[in-house]
C-alpha atoms as a PDB file:
ATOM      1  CA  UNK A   1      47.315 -15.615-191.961  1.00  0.00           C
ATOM      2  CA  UNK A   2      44.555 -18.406-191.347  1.00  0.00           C
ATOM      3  CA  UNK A   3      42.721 -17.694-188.666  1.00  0.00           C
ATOM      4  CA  UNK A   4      40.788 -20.771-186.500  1.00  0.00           C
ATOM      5  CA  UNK A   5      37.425 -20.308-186.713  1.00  0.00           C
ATOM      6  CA  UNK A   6      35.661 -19.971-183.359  1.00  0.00           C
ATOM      7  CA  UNK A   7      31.936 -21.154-182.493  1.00  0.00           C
ATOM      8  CA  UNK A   8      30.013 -18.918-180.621  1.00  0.00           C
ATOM      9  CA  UNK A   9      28.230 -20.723-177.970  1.00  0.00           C
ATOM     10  CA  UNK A  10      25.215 -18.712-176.494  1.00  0.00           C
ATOM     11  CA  UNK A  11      23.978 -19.292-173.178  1.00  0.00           C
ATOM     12  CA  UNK A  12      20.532 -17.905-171.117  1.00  0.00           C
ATOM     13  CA  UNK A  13      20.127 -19.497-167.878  1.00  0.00           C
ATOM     14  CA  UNK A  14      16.969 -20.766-166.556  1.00  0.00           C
ATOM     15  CA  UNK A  15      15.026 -18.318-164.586  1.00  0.00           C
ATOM     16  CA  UNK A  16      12.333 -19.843-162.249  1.00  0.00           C
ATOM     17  CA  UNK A  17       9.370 -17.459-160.930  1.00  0.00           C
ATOM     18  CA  UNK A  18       7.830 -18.539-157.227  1.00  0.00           C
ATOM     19  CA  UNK A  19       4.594 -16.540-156.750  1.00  0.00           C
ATOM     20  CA  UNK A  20       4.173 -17.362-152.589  1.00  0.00           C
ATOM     21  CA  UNK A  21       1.171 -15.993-150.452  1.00  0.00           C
ATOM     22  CA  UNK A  22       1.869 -16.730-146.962  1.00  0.00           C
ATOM     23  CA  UNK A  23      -0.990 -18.672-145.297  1.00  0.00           C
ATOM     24  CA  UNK A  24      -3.775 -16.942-143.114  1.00  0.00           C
ATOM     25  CA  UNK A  25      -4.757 -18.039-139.415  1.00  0.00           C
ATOM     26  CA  UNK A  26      -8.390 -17.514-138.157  1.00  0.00           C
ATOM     27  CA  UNK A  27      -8.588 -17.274-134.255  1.00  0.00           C
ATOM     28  CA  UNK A  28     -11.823 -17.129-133.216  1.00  0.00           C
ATOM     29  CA  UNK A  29     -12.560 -17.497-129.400  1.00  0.00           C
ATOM     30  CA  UNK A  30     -16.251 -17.863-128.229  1.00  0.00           C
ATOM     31  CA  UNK A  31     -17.440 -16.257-124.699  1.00  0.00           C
ATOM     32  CA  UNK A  32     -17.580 -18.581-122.179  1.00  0.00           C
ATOM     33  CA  UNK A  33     -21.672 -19.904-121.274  1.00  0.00           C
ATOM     34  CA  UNK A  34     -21.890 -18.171-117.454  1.00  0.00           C
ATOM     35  CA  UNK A  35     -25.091 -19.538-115.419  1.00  0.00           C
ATOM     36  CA  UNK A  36     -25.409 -17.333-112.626  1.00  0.00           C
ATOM     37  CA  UNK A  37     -28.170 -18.751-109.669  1.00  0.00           C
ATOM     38  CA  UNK A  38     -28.461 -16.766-106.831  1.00  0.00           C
ATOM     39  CA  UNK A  39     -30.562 -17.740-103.920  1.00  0.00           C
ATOM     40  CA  UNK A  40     -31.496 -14.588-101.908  1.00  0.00           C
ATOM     41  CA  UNK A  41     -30.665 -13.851 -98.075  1.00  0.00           C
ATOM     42  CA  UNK A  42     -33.213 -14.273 -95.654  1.00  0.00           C
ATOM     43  CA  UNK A  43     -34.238 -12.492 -92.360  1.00  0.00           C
ATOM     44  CA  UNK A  44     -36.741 -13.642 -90.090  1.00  0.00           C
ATOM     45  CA  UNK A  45     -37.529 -11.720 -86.899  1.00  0.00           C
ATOM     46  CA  UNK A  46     -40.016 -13.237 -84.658  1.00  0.00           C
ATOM     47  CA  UNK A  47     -40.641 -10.364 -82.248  1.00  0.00           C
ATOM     48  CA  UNK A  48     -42.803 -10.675 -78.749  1.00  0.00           C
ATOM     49  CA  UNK A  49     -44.596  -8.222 -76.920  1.00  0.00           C
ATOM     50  CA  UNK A  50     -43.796  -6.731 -73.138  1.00  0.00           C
ATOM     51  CA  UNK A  51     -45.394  -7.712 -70.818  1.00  0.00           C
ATOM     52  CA  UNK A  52     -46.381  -5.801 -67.708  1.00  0.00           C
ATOM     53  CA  UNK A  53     -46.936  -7.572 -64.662  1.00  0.00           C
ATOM     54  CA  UNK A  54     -48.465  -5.301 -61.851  1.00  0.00           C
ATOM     55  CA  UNK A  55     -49.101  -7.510 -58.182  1.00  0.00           C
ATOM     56  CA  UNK A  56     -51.338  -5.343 -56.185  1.00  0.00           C
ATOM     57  CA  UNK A  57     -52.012  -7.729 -53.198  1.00  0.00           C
ATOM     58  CA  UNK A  58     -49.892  -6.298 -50.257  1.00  0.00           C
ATOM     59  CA  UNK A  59     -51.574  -2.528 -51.432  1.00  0.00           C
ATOM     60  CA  UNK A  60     -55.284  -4.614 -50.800  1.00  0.00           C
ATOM     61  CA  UNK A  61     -54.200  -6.545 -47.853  1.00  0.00           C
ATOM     62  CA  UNK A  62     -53.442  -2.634 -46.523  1.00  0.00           C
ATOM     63  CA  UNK A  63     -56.637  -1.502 -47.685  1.00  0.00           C
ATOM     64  CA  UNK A  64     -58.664  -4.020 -46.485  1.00  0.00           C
ATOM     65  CA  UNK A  65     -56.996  -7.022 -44.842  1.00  0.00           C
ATOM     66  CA  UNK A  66     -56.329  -8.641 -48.623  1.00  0.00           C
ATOM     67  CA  UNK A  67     -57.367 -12.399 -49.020  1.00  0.00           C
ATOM     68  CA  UNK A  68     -58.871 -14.356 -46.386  1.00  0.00           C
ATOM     69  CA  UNK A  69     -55.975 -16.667 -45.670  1.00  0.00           C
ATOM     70  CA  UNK A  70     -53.490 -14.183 -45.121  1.00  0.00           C
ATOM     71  CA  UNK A  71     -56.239 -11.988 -43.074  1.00  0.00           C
ATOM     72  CA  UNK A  72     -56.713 -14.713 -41.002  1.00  0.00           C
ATOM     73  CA  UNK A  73     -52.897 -15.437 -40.668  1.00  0.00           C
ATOM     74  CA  UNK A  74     -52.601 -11.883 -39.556  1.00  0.00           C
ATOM     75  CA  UNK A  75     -55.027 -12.107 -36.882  1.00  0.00           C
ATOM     76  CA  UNK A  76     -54.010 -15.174 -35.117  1.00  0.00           C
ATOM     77  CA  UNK A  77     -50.042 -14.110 -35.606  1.00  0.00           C
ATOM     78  CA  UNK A  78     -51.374 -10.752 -33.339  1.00  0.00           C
ATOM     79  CA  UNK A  79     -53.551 -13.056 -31.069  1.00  0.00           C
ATOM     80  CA  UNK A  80     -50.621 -14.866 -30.105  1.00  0.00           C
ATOM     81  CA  UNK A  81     -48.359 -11.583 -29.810  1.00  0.00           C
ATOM     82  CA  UNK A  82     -51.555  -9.749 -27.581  1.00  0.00           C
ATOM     83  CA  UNK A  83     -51.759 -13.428 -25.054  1.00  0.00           C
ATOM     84  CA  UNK A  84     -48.175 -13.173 -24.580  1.00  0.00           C
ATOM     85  CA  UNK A  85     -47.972  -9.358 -23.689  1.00  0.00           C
ATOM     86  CA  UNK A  86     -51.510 -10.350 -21.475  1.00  0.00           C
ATOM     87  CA  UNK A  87     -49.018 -12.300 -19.807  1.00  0.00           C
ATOM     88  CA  UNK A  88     -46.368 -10.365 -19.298  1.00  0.00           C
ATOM     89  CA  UNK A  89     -48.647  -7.835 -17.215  1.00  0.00           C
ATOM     90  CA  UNK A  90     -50.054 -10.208 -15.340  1.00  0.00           C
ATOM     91  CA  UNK A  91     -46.337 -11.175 -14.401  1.00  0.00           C
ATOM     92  CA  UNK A  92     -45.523  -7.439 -13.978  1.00  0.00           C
ATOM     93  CA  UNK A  93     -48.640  -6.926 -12.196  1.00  0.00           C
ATOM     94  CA  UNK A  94     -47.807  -9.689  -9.618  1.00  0.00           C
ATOM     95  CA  UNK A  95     -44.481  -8.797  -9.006  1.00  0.00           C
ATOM     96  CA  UNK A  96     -45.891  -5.701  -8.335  1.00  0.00           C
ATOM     97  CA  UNK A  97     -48.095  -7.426  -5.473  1.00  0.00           C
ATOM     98  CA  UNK A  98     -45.405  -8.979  -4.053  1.00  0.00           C
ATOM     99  CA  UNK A  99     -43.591  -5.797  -3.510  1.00  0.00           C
ATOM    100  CA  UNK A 100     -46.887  -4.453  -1.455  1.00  0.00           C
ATOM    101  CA  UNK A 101     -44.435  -2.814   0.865  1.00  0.00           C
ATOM    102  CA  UNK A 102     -42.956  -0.128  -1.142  1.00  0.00           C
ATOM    103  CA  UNK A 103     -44.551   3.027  -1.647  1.00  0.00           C
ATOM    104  CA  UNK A 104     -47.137   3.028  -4.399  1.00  0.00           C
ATOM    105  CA  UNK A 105     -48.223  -0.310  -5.046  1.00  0.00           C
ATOM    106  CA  UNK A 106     -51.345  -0.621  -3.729  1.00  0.00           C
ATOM    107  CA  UNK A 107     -53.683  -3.174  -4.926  1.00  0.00           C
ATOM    108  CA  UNK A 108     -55.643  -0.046  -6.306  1.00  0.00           C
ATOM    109  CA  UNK A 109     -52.977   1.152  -8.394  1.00  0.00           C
ATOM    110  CA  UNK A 110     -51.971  -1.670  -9.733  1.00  0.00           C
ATOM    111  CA  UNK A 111     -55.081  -2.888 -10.452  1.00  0.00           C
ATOM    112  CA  UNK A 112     -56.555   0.783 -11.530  1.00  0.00           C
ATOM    113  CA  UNK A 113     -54.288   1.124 -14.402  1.00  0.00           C
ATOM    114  CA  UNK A 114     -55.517  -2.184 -15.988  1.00  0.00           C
ATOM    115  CA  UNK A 115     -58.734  -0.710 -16.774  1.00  0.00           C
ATOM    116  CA  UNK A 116     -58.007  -0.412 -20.694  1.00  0.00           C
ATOM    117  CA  UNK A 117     -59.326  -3.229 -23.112  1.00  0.00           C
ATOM    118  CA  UNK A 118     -56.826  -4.676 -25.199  1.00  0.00           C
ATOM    119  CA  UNK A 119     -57.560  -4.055 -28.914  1.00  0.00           C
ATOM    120  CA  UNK A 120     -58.237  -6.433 -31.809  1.00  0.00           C
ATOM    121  CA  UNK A 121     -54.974  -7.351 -33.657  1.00  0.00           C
ATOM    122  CA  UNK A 122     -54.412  -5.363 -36.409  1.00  0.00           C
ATOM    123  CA  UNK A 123     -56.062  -7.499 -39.655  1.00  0.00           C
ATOM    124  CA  UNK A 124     -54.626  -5.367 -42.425  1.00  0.00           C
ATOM    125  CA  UNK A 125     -51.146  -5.302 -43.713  1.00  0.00           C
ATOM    126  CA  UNK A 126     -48.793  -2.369 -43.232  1.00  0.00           C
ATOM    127  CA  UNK A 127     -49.739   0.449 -45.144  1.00  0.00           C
ATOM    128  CA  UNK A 128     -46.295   1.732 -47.423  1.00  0.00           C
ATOM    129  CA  UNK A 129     -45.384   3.439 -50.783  1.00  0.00           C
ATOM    130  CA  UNK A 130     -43.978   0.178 -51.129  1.00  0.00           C
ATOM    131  CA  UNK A 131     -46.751  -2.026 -51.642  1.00  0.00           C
ATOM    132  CA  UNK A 132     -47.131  -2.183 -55.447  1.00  0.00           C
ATOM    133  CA  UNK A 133     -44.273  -4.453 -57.338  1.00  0.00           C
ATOM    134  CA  UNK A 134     -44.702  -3.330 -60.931  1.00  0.00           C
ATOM    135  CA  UNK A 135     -42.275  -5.971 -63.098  1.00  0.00           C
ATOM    136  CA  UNK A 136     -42.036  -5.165 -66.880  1.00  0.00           C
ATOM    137  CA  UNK A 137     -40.794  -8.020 -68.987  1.00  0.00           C
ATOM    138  CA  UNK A 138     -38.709  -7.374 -72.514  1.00  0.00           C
ATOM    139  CA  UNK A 139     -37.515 -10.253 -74.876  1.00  0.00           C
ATOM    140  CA  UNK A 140     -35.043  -9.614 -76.970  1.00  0.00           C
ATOM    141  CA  UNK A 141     -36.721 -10.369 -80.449  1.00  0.00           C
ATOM    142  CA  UNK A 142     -35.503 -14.195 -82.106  1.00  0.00           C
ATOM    143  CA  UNK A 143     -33.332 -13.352 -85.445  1.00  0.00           C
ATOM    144  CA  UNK A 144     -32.830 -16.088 -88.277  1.00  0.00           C
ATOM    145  CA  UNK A 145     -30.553 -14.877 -90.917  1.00  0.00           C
ATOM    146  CA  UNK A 146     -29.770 -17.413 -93.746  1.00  0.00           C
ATOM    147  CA  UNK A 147     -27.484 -16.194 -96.179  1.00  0.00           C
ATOM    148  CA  UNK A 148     -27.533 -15.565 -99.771  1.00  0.00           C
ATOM    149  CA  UNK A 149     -26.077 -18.818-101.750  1.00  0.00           C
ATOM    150  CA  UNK A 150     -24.870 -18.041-105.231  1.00  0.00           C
ATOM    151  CA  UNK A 151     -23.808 -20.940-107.582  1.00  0.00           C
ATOM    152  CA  UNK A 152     -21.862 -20.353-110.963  1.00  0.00           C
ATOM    153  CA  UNK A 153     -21.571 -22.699-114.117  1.00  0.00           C
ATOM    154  CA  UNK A 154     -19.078 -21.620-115.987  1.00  0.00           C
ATOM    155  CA  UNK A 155     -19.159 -23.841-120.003  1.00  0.00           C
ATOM    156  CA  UNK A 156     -15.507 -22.699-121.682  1.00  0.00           C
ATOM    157  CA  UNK A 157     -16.359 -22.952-125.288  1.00  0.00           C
ATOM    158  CA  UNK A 158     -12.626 -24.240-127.050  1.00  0.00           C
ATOM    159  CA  UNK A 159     -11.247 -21.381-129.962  1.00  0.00           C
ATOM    160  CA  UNK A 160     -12.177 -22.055-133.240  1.00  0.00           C
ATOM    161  CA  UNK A 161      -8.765 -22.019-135.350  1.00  0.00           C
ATOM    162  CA  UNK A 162      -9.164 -22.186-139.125  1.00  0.00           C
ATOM    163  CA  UNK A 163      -5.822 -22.386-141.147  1.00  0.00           C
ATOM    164  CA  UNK A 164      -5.833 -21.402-144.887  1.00  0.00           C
ATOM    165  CA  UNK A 165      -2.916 -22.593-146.934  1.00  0.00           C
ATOM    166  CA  UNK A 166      -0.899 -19.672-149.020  1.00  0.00           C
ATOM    167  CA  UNK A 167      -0.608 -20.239-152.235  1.00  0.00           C
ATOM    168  CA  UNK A 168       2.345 -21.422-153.813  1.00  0.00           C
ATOM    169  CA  UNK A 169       3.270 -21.105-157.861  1.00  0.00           C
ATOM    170  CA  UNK A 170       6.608 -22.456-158.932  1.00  0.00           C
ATOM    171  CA  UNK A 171       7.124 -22.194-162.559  1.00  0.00           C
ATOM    172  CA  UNK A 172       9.646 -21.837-165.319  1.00  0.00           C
ATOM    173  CA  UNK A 173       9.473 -18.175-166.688  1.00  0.00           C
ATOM    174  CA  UNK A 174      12.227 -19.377-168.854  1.00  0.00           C
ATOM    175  CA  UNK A 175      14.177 -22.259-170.071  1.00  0.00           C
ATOM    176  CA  UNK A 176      17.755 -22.721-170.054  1.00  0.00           C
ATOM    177  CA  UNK A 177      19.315 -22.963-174.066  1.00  0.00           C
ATOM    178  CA  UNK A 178      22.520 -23.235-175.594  1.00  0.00           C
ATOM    179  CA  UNK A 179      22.906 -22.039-178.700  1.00  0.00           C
ATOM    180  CA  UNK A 180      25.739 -22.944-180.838  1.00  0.00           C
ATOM    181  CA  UNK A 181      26.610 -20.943-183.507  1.00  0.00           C
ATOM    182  CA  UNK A 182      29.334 -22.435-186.661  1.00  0.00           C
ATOM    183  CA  UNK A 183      31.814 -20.288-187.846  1.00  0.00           C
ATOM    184  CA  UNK A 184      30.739 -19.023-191.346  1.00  0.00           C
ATOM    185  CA  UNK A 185      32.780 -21.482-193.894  1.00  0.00           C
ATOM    186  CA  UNK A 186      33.946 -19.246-197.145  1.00  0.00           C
ATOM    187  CA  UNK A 187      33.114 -21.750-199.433  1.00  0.00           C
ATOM    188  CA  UNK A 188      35.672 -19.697-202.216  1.00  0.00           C
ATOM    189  CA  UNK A 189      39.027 -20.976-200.508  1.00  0.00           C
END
């Protein structure tokens, strides 16, 4: 029996190596630059003092007829009042006269009784508890408030991004063949 010879065929596939290192990101965000100006509140208080007002006159003009105007005033006010009440008795008196027939008026009783001077108008003013005014003045004190201004300057710095590539190896670790191998020939036939 004759066999066929057979070749051998040999194979080894090709086997690639890929050595990857992913790639790295940097992030880096500066603070933002923050100016900060503040310009204080102010207060100003302008304050102003009491005053006491104290208006004696009418408590002299009781004491001792006051200023010379108003004495003088006085007087001829109670001149005029004392030549009108003169009057008036001399009025009264005559009626009086007329009426000589009734009991009692008698030209020596009517004319007795007027035997009393008539006094000097009063020069003073009237005396009273009243006679001092006493005013006492208080301002409110002026306020000026200005308030505190604060201004901010804010500088946004951008972020800082660095990228750094992976590495990447590709690379034949190993090489496709074929190998063929003959039948061995017996060289005796």
């Amino acid at each position: 029996m004759n066999t066929l010879p057979v070749v051998q065929i040999r194979t080894t596939p090709s086997i690639l190596s890929i050595d990857a290192d992913p790639g790295q990101f940097s992030l880096r965000q500066p603070k933002a630059d923050v100016q900060l100006h503040t310009r204080p509140a102010q207060l100003k208080v302008q304050s102003h003092a009491p005053e006491l007002n104290v208006d004696q006159s009418r408590a002299f003009a009781a004491y001792n007829g006051g200023n010379m105007i108003d004495m003088n005033a006085r007087i001829y006010s109670g001149m005029q009042q004392i030549f009108l009440q003169n009057i008036a008795n001399r009025v009264q008196q005559g009626n009086q006269l007329a009426e000589i027939h009734k009991s009692g008026n008698t030209i020596a009783n009517i004319i007795g009784e007027d035997w009393q001077g008539t006094s000097f108008p009063e020069m003073r003013g009237p005396a009273s508890i009243d006679n001092v005014d006493i005013r006492f003045n208080v301002r409110a004190p002026e306020l000026e408030y200005t308030p505190a201004v604060s201004e901010m300057n804010v500088t946004i710095n951008r972020p800082e991004i660095e990228y750094q590539r992976g590495k990447l190896d590709i690379y034949v670790k190993q090489y496709a063949s074929i190998q063929y191998t003959p039948p061995a020939i017996d060289i005796g036939m």
